[in-house]
C-alpha atoms as a PDB file:
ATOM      1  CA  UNK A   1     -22.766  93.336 -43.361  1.00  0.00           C
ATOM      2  CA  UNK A   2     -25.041  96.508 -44.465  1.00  0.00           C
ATOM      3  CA  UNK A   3     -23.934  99.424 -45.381  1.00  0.00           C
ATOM      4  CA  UNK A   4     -25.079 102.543 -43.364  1.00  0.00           C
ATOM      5  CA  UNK A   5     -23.821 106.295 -44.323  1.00  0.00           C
ATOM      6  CA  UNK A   6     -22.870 108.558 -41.829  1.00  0.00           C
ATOM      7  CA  UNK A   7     -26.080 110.117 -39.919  1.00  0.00           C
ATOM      8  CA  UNK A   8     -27.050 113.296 -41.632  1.00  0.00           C
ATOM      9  CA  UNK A   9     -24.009 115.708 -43.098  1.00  0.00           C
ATOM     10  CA  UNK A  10     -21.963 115.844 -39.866  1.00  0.00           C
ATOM     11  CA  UNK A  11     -18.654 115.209 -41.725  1.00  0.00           C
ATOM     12  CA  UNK A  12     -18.527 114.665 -45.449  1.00  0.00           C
ATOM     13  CA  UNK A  13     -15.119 114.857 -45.659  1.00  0.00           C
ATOM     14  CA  UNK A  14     -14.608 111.612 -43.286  1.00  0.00           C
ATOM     15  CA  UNK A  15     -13.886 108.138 -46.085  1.00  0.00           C
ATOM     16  CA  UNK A  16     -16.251 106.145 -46.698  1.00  0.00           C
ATOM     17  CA  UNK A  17     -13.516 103.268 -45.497  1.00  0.00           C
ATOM     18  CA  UNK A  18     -12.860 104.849 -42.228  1.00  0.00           C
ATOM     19  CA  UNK A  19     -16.394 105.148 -41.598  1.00  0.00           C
ATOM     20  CA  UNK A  20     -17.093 101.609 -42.374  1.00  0.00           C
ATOM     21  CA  UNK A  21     -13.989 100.431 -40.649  1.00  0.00           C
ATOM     22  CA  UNK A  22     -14.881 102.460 -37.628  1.00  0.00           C
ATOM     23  CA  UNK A  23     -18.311 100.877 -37.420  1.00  0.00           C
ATOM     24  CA  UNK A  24     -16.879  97.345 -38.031  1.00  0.00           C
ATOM     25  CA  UNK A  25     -14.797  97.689 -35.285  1.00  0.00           C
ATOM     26  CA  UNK A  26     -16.615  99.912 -32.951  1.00  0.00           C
ATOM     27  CA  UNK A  27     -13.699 102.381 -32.837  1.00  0.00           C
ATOM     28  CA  UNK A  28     -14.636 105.833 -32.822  1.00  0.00           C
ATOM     29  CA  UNK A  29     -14.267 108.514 -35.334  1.00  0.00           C
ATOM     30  CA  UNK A  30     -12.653 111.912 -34.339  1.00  0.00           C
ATOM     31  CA  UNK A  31     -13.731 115.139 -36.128  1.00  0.00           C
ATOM     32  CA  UNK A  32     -12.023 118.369 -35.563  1.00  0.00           C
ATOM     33  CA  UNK A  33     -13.661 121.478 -36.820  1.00  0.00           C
ATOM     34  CA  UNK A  34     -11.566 124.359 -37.037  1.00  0.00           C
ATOM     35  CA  UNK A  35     -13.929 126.982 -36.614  1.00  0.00           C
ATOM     36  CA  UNK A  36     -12.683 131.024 -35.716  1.00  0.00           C
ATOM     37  CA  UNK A  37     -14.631 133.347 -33.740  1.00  0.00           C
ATOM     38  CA  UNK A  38     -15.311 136.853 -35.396  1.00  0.00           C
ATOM     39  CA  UNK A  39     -13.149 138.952 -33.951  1.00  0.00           C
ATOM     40  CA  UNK A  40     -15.019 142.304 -34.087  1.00  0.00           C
ATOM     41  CA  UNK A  41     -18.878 143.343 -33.769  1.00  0.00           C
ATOM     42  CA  UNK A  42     -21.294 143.106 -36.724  1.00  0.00           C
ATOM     43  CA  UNK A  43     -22.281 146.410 -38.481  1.00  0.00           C
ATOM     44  CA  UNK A  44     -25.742 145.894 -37.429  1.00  0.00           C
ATOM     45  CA  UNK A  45     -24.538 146.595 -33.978  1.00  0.00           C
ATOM     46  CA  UNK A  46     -23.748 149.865 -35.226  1.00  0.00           C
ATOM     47  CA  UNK A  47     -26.505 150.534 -37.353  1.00  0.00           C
ATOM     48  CA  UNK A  48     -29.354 150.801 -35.031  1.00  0.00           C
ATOM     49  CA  UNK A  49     -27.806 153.482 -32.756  1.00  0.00           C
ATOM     50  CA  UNK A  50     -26.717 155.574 -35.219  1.00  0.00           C
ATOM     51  CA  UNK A  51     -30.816 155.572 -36.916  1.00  0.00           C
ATOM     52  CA  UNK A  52     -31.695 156.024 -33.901  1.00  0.00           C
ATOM     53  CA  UNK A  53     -29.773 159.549 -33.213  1.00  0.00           C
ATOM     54  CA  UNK A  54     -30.036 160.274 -36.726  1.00  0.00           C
ATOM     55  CA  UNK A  55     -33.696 159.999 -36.080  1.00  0.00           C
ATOM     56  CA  UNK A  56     -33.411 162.409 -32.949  1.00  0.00           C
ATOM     57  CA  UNK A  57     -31.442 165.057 -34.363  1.00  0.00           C
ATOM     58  CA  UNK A  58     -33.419 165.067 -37.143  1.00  0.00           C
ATOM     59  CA  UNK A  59     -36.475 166.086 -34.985  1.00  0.00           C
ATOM     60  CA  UNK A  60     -34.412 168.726 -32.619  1.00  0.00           C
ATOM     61  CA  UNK A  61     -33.946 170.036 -36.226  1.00  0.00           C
ATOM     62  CA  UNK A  62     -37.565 170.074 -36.836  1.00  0.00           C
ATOM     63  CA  UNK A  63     -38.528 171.289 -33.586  1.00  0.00           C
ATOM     64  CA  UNK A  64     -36.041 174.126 -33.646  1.00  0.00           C
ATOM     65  CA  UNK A  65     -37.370 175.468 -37.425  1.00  0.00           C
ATOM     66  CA  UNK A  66     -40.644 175.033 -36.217  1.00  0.00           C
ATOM     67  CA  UNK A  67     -39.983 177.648 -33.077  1.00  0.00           C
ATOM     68  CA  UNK A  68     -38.165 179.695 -34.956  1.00  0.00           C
ATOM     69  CA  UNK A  69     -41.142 179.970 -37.592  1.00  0.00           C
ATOM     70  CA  UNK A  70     -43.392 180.523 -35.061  1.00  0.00           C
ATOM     71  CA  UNK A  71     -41.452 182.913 -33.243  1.00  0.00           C
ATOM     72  CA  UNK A  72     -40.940 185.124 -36.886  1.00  0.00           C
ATOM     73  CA  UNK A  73     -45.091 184.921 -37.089  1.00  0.00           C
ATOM     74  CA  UNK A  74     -45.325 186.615 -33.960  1.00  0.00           C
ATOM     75  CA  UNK A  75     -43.109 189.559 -34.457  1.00  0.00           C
ATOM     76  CA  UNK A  76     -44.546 190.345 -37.946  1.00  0.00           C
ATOM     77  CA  UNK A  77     -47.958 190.364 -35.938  1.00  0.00           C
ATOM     78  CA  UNK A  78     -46.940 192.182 -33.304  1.00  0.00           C
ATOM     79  CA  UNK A  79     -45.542 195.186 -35.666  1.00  0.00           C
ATOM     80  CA  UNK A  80     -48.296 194.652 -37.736  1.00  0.00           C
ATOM     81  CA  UNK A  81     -51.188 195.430 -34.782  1.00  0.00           C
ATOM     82  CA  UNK A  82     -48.659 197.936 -32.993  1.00  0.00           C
ATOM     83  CA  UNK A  83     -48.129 199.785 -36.296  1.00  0.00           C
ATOM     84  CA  UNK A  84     -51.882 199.818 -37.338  1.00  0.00           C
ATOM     85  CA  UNK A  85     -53.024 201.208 -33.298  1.00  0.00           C
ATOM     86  CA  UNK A  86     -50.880 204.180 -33.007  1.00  0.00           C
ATOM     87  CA  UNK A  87     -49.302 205.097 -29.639  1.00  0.00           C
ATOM     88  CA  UNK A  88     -50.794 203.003 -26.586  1.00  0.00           C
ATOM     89  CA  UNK A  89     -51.656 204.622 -23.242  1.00  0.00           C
ATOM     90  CA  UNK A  90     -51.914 203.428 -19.975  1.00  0.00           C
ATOM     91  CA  UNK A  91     -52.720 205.849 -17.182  1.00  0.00           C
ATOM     92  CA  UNK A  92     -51.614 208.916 -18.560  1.00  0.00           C
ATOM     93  CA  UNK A  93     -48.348 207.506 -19.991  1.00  0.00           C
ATOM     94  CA  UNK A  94     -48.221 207.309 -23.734  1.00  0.00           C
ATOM     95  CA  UNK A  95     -46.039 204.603 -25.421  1.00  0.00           C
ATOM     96  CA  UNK A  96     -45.287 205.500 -29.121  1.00  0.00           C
ATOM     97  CA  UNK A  97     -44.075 201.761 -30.650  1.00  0.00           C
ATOM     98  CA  UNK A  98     -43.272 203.107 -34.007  1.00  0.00           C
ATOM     99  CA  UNK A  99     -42.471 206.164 -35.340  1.00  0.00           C
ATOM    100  CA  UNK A 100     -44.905 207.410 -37.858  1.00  0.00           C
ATOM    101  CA  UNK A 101     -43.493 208.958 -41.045  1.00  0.00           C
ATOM    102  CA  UNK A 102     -43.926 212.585 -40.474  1.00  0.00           C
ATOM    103  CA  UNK A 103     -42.077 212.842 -37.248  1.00  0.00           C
END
């Protein structure tokens, strides 16, 4: 008789004996695997979502500041050209902006 090993690494644990007898005779070989599910979700489940709204309030920030900066600009230009033109007139009504110093 030859000897043959068990086909690949399906159970190392099984003796070499067994395995022989088992071929011998043509009985077969049981194998129980006691194997537990995970019970809750991998963190990379998690992960992605939160980068993702990290990501998006991250750019509501940005977009905010950036209106905000553009909003200061145009005040400070706006009192800059309304306090370098003086009072402005349309049809006979005068519109004083800003007060000038000596009134």
């Amino acid at each position: 008789m030859t000897h043959h090993d068990p086909p690949g690494t399906i159970a190392p644990h099984i003796p070499a004996d067994t395995y022989r007898h088992a071929q011998a005779t043509g009985a077969s070989v049981v194998i129980v695997v006691h194997h537990t599910d995970p019970t809750g979700r991998p963190l990379r489940h998690y992960l992605f979502p939160l980068a993702v709204a990290g990501a998006g309030v991250i750019g509501v920030f940005g977009l905010v500041a950036a209106f905000l900066a553009l909003l200061d600009f145009a005040v400070h230009t706006a009192t800059v050209i309304a306090g370098a033109t003086g009072p402005i007139g349309v049809g006979g009504i005068t519109l004083r902006l800003f007060r000038g110093k000596h009134t």
